[in-house]
Protein backbone atom coordinates (compact mmCIF):
# COMPACT_ATOMS: atom_id res chain seq x y z
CA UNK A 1 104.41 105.94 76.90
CA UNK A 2 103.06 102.68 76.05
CA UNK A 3 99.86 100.91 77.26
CA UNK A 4 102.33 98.41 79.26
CA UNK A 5 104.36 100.84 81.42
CA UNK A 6 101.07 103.14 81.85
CA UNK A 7 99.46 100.05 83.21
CA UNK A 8 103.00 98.98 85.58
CA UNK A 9 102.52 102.54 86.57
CA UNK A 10 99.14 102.57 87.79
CA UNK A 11 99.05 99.54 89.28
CA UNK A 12 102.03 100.49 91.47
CA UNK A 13 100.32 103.54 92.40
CA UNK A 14 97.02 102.35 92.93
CA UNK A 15 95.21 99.60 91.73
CA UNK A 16 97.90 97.35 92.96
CA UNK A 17 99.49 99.12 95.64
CA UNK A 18 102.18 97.42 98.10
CA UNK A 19 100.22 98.59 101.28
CA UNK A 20 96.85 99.13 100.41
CA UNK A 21 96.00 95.83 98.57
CA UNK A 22 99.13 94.01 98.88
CA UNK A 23 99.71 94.70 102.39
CA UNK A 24 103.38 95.04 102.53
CA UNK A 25 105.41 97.28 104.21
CA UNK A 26 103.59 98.11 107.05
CA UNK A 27 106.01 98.15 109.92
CA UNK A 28 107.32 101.19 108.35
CA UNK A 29 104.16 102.36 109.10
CA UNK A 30 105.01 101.78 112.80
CA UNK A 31 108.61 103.11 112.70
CA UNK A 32 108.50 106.24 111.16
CA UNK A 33 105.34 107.70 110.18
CA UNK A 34 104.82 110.16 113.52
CA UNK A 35 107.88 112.53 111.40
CA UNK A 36 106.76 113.39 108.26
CA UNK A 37 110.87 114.44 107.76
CA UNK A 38 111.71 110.43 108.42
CA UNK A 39 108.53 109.18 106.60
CA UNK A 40 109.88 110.96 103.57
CA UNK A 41 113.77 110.09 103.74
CA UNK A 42 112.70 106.05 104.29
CA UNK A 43 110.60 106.25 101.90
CA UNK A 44 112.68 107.93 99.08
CA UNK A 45 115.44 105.10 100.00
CA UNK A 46 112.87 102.57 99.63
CA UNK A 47 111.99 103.76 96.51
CA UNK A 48 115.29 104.44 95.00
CA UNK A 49 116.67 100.53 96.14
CA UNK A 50 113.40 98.72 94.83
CA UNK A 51 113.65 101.00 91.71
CA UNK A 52 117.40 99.92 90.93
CA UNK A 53 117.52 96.56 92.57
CA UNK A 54 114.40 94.93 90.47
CA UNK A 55 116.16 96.51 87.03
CA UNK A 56 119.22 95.26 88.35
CA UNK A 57 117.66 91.68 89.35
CA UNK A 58 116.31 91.82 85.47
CA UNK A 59 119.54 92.24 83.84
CA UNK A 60 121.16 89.24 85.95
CA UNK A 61 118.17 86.93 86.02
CA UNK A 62 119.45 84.75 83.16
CA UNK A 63 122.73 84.30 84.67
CA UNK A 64 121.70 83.27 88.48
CA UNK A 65 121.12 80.11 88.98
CA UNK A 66 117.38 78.97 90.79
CA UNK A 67 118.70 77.65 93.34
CA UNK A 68 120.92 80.66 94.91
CA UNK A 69 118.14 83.34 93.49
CA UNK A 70 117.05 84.55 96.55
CA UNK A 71 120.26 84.85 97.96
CA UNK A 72 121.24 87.15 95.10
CA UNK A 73 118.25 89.32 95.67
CA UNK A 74 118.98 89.84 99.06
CA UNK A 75 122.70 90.28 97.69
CA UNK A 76 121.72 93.10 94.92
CA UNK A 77 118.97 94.98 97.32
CA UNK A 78 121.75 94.91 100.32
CA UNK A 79 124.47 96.95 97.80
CA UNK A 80 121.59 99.44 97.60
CA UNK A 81 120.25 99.72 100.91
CA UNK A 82 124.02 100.61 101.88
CA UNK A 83 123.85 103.08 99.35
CA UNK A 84 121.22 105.08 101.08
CA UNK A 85 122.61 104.67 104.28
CA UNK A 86 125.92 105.46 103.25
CA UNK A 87 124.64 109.10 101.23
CA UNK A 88 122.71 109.32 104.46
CA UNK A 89 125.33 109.15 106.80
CA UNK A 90 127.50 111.70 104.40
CA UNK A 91 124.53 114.01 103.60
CA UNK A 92 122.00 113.90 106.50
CA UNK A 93 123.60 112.91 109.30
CA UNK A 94 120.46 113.66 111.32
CA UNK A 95 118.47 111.53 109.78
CA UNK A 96 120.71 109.27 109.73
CA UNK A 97 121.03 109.02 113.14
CA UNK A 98 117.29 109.38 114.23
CA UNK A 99 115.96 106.56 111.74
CA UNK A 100 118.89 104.05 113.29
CA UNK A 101 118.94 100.74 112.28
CA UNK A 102 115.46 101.02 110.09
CA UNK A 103 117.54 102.17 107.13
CA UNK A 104 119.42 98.93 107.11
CA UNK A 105 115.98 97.21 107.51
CA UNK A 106 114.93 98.30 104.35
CA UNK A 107 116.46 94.97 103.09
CA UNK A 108 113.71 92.81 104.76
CA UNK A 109 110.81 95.01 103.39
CA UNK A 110 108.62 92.73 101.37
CA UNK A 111 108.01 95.17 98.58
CA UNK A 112 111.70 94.76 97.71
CA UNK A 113 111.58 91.23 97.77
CA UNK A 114 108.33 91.31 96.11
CA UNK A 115 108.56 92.80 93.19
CA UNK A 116 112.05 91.04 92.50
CA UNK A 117 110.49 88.06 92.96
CA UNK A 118 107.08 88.71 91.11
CA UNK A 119 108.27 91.26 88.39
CA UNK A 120 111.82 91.09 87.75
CA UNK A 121 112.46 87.92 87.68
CA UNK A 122 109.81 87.72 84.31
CA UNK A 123 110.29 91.01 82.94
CA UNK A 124 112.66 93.37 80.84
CA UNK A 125 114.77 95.31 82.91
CA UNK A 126 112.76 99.19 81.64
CA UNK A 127 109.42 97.59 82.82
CA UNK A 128 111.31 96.07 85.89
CA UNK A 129 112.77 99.68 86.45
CA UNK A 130 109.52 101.48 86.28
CA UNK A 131 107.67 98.88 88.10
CA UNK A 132 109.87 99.33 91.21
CA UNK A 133 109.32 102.84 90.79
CA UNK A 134 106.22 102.87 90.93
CA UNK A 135 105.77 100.61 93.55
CA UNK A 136 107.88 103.00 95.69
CA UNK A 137 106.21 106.46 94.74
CA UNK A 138 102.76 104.50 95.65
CA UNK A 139 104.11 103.13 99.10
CA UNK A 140 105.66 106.50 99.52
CA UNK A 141 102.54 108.15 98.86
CA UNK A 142 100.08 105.96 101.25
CA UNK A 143 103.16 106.47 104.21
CA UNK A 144 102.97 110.70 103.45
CA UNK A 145 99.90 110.88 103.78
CA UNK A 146 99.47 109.55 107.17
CA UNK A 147 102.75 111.01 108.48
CA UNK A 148 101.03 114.23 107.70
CA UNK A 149 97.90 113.27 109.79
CA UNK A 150 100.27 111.81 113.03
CA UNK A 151 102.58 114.29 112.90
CA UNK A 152 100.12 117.44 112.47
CA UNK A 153 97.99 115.62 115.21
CA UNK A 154 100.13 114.49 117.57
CA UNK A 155 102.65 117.68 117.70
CA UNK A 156 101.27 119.92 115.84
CA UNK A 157 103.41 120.49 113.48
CA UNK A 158 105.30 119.38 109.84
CA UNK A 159 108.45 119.00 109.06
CA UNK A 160 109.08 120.26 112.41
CA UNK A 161 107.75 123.86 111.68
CA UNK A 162 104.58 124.69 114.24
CA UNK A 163 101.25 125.37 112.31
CA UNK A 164 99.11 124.54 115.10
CA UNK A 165 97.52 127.62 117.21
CA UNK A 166 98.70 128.22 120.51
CA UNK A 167 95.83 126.84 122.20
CA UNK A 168 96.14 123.38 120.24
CA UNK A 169 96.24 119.91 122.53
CA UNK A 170 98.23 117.19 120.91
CA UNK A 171 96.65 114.19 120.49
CA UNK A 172 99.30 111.84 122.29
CA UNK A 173 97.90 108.46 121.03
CA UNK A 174 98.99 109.99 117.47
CA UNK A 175 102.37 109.52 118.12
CA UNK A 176 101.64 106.02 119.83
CA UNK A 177 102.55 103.05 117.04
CA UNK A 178 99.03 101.64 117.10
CA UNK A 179 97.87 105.05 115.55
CA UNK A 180 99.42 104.07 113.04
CA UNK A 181 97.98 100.79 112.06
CA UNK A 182 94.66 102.08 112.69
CA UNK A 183 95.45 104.95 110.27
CA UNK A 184 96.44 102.26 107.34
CA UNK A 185 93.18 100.28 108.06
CA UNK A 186 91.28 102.71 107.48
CA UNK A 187 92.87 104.33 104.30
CA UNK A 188 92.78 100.51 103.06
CA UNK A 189 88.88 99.88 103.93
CA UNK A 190 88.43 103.79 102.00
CA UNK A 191 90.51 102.32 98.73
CA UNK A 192 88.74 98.80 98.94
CA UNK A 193 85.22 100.24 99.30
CA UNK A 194 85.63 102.46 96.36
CA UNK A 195 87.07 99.62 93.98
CA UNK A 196 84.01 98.34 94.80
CA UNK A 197 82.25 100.77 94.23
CA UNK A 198 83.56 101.52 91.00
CA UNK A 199 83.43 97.76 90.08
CA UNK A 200 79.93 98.14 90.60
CA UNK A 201 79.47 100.85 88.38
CA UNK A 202 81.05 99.38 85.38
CA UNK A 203 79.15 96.57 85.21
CA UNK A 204 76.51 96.66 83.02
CA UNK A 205 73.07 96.48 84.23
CA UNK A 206 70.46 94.23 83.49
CA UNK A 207 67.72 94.06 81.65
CA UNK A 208 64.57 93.32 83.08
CA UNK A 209 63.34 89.98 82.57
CA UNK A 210 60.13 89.66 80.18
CA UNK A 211 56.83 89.70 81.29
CA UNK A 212 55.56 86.16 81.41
């Protein structure tokens, strides 16, 4: 793989990643995140329509005029959004039905409209392709993660199987929405501090200044 797409790839994974140092995406964060089932479905259809919607936005971003290009980003993520829903609704009716009307709100999450409007509309349709990806597999990971921590938590369970002992007390305010804010704040201050950190590290250090 070249140098390019390794660096698209970690950059949508980590050192650029849509909630932890863009800060996008975070009402998901609110919606979903206290079922590690849901957290995992939205995420996988945010992925999958941010994937194919910026490598779609790079093929036709020579033929769409400036002035309606934002319409036809909303326009090209909307016929993937309904995708998911629709393979939702066939597949998973379930889930379909518990996560309601946030599937169709996938087409106002800013990482969608992000990355078509900071990658795609600059870039090849491959890097545009991967970029998306990768922007999705890192938002997806950063939303896992703390659907693991609400839901184990607050019920005591994941993916709806117990694994809590018997004498376990759910922590209620797990499963309240401000649990999860307070959850991505402090993932966020962990990943800043250690950019830092490593920042720090790398720079050389300097010499000590002659004796006079």
């Amino acid at each position: 793989m070249s140098g390019k797409y390794s660096t698209i790839i970690r950059d949508g994974l980590w050192s650029n990643n849509p909630i932890l140092f863009q800060v996008l995406g975070i009402c998901s964060t609110l919606a979903v995140t206290n079922s590690l089932r849901n957290t995992f479905i939205m995420t996988m259809g945010v992925t999958f329509s941010t994937a194919f919607a910026s490598w779609n936005l790079s093929l036709m971003k020579d033929f769409i005029p400036r002035k309606v290009r934002m319409i036809m980003q909303v326009l090209v993520i909307s016929f993937y959004v309904i995708i998911v829903d629709i393979i939702l609704r066939a597949y998973l009716p379930e889930a379909s039905k518990q996560l309601g009307p946030y599937v169709g709100l996938i087409i106002t999450n800013c990482i969608l409209m992000g990355r078509a409007e900071a990658f795609a509309a600059a870039n090849k349709p491959v890097a545009s392709f991967i970029d998306g990806l990768a922007n999705g597999l890192g938002y997806t990971a950063i939303l896992v993660g703390i659907a693991v921590v609400r839901e184990l938590l607050g019920f005591g369970t994941l993916l709806g199987l117990r694994v809590a002992p018997a004498n376990f007390v759910p922590m209620t305010i797990m499963i309240m929405p401000p649990s999860a804010f307070f959850l991505v704040a402090l993932v966020a201050w962990w990943a800043k501090s250690l950019g830092i950190r490593k920042a720090a590290w790398k720079q050389p250090r300097q010499a000590p200044s002659a004796a006079r």
